[in-house]
N, C-alpha and C. Protein backbone atom coordinates (compact mmCIF):
# COMPACT_ATOMS: atom_id res chain seq x y z
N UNK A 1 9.94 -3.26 -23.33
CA UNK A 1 10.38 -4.16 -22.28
C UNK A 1 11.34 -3.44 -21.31
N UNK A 2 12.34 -2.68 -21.84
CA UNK A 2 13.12 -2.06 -20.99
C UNK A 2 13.07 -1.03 -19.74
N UNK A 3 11.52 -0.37 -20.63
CA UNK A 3 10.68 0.65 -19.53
C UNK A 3 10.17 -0.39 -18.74
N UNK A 4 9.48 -1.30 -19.31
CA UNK A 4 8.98 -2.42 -17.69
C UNK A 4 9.77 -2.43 -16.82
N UNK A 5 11.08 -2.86 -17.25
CA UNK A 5 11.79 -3.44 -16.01
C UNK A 5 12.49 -1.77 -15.49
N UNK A 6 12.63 -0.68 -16.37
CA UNK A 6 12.75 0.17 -15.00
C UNK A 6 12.32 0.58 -14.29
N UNK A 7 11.14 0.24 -14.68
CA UNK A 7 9.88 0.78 -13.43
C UNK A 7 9.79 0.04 -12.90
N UNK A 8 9.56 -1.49 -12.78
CA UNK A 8 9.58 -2.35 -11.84
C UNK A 8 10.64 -1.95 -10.49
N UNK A 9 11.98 -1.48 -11.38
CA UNK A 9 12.90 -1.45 -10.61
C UNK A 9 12.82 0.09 -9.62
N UNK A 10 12.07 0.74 -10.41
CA UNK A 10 12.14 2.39 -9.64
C UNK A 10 10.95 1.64 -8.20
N UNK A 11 10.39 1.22 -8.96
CA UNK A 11 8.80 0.60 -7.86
C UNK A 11 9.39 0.20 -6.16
N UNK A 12 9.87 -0.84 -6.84
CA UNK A 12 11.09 -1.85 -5.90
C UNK A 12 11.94 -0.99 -4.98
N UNK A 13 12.25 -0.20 -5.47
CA UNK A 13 13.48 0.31 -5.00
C UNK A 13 12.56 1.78 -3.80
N UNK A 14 11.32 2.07 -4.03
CA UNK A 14 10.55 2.87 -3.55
C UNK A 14 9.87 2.09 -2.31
N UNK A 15 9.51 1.08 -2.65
CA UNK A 15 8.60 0.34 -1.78
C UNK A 15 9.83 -0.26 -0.53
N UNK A 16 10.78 -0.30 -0.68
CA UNK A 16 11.96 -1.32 0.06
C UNK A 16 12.14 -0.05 1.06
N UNK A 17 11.77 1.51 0.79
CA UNK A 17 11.96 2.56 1.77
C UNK A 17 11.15 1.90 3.06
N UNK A 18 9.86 1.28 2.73
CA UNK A 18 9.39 0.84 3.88
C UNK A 18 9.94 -0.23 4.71
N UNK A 19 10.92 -0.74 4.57
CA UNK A 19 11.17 -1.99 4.94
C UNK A 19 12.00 -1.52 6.55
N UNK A 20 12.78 -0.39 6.77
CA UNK A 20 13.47 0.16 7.72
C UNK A 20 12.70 0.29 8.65
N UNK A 21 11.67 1.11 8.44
CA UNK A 21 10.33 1.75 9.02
C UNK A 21 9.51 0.56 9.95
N UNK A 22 9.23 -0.44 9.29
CA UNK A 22 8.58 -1.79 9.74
C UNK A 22 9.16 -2.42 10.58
N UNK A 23 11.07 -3.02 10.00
CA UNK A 23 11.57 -3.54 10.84
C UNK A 23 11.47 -2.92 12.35
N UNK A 24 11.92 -1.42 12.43
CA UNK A 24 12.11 -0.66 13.59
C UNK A 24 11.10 -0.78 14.54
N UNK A 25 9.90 -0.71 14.04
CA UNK A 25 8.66 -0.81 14.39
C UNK A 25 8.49 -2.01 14.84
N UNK A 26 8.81 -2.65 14.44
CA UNK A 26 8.60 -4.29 14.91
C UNK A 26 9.43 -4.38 16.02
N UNK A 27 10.93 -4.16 16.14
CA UNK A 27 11.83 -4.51 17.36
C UNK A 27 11.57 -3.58 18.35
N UNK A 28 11.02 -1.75 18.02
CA UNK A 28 10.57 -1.48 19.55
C UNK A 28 9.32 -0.92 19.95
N UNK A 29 7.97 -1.80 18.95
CA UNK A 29 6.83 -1.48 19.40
C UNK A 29 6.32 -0.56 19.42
N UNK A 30 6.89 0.59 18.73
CA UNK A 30 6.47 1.79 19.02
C UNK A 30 6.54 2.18 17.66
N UNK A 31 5.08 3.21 17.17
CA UNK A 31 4.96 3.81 16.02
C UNK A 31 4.72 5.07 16.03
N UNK A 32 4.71 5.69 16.97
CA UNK A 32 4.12 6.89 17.58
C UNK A 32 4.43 8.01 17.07
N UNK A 33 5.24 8.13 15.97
CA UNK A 33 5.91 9.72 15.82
C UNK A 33 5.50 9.26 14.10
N UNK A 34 4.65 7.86 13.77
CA UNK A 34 4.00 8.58 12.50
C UNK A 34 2.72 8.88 12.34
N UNK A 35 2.92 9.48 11.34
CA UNK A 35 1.33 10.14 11.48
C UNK A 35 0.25 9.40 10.56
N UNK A 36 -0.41 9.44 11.41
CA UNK A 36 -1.81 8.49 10.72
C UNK A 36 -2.44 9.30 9.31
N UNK A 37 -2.77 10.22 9.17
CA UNK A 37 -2.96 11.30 8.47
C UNK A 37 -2.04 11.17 6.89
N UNK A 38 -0.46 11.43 7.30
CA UNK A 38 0.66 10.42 6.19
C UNK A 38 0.24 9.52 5.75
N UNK A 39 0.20 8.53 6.52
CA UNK A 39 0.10 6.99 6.20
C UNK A 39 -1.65 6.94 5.53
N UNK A 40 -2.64 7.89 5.88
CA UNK A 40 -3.65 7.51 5.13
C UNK A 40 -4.00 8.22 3.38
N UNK A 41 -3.21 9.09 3.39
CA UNK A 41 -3.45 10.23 2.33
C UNK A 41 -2.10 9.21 1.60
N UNK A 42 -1.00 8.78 2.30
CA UNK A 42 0.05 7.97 1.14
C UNK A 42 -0.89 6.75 0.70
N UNK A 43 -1.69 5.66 1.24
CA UNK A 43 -2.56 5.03 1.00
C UNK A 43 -3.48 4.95 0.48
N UNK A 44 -4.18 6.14 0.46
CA UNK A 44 -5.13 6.79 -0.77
C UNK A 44 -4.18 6.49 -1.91
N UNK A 45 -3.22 7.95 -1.88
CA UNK A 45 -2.55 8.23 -3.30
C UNK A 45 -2.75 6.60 -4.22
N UNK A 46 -1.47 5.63 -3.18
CA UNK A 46 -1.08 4.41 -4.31
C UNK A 46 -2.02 3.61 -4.33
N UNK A 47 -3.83 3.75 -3.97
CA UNK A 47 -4.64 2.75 -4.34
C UNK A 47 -5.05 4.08 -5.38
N UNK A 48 -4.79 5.04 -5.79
CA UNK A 48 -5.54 5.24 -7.36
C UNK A 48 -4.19 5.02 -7.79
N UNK A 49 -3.13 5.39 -7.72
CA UNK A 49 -2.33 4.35 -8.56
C UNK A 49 -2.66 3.00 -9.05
N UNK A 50 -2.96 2.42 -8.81
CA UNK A 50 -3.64 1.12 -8.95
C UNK A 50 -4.84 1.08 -10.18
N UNK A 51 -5.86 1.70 -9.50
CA UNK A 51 -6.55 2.09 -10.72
C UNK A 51 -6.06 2.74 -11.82
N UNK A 52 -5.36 3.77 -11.63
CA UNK A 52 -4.72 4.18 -12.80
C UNK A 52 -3.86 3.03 -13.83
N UNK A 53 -3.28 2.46 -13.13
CA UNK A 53 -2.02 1.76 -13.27
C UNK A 53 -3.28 0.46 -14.16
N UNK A 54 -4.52 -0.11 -13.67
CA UNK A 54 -5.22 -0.90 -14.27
C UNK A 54 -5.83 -0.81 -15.81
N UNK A 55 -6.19 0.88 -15.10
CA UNK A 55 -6.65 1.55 -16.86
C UNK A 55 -5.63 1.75 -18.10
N UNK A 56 -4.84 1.73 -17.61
CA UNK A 56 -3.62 1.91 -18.92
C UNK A 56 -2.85 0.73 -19.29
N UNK A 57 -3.00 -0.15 -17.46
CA UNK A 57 -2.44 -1.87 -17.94
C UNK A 57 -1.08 -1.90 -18.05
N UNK A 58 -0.85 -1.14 -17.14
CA UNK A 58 1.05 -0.97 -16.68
C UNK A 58 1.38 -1.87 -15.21
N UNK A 59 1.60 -2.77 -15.84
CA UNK A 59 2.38 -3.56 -14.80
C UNK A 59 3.24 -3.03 -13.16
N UNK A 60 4.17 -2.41 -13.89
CA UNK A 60 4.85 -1.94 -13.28
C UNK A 60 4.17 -1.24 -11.71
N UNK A 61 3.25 -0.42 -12.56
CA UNK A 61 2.77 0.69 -11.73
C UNK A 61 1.77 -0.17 -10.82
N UNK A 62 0.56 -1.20 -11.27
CA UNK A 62 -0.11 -1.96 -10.29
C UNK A 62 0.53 -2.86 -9.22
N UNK A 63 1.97 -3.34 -9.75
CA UNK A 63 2.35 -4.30 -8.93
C UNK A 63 3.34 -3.84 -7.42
N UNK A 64 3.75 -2.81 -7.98
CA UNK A 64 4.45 -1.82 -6.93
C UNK A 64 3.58 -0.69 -6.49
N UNK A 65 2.35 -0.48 -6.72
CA UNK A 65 1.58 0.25 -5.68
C UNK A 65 0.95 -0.86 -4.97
N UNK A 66 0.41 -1.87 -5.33
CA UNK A 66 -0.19 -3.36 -4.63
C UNK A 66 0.68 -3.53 -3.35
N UNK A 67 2.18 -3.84 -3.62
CA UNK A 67 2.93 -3.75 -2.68
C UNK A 67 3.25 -2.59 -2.16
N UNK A 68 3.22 -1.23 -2.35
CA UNK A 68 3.06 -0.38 -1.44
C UNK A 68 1.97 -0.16 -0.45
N UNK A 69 0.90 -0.61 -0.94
CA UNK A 69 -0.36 -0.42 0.31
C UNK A 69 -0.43 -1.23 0.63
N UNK A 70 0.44 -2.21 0.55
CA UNK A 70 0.29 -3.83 1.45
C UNK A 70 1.29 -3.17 2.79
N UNK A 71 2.15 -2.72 2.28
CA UNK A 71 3.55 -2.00 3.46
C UNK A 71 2.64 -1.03 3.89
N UNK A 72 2.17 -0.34 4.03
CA UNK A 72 1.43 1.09 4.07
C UNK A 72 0.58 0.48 4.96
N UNK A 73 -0.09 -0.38 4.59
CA UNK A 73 -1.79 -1.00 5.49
C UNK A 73 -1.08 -1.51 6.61
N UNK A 74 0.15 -2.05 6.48
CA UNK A 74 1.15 -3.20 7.67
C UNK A 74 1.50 -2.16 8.57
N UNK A 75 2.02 -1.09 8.34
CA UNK A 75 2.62 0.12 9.15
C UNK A 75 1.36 0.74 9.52
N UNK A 76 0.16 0.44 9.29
CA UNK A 76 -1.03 1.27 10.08
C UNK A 76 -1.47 0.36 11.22
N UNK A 77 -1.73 -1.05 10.44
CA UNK A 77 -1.83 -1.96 11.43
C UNK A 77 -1.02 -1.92 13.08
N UNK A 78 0.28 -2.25 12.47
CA UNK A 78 1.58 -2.03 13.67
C UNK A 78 1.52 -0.84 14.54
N UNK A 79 1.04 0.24 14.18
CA UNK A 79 0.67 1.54 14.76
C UNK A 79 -0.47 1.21 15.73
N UNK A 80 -1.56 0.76 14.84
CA UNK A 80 -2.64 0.81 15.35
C UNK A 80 -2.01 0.03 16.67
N UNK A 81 -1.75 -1.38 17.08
CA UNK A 81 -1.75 -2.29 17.65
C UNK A 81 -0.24 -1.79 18.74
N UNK A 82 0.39 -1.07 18.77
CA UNK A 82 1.12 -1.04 19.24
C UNK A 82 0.45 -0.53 20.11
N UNK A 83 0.41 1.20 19.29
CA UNK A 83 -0.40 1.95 20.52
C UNK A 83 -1.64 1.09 21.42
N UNK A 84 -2.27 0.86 21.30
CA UNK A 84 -3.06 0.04 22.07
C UNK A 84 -2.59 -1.06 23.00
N UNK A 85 -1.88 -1.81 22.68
CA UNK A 85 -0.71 -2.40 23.44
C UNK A 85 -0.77 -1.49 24.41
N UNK A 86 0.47 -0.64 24.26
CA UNK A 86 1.18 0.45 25.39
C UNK A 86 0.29 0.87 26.35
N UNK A 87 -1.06 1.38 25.69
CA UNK A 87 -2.06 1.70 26.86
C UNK A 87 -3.00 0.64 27.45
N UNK A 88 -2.59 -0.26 27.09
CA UNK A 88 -2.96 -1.22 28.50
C UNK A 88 -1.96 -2.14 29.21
N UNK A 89 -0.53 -1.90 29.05
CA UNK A 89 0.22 -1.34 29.61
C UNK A 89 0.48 -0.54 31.20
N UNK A 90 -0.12 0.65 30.64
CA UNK A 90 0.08 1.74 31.64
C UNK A 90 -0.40 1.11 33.29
């Protein structure tokens, strides 16, 4: 039980890195200096986390990569949509 909850808590405490990133993104529309490339190879990684995390039946590890590529997919989205925004815009 004790390893659950520190991994929950390492998870948590990993996934909340995105939360700066998003907000910022959200108040000035602009995503431009990340790289799509990052954001798709980090998105890969934590969906075989997932699988992994299914095959062994670790909580921890499915529920905080789930919520990492939920943040991950949101920050591609916001990218995507910004930029596009801006250039019609111009």
């Amino acid at each position: 039980m004790f390893w659950t909850i520190l991994g929950l808590i390492a998870g948590l405490l990993c996934i909340t890195s995105y939360i700066p990133q998003i907000l910022k993104g959200y108040q000035t529309k602009k995503l431009g200096d990340i790289s799509y490339h990052l954001m798709s190879f980090m998105g890969s990684g934590m969906f075989l986390w997932i699988l992994y995390g299914i095959d062994i039946g670790s909580i921890p590890i499915i529920v905080t990569n789930v919520m990492g590529v939920s943040c991950n997919g949101l920050l591609l989205f916001m990218k995507y949509s910004y930029a596009r925004n801006n250039r019609m815009d111009i």
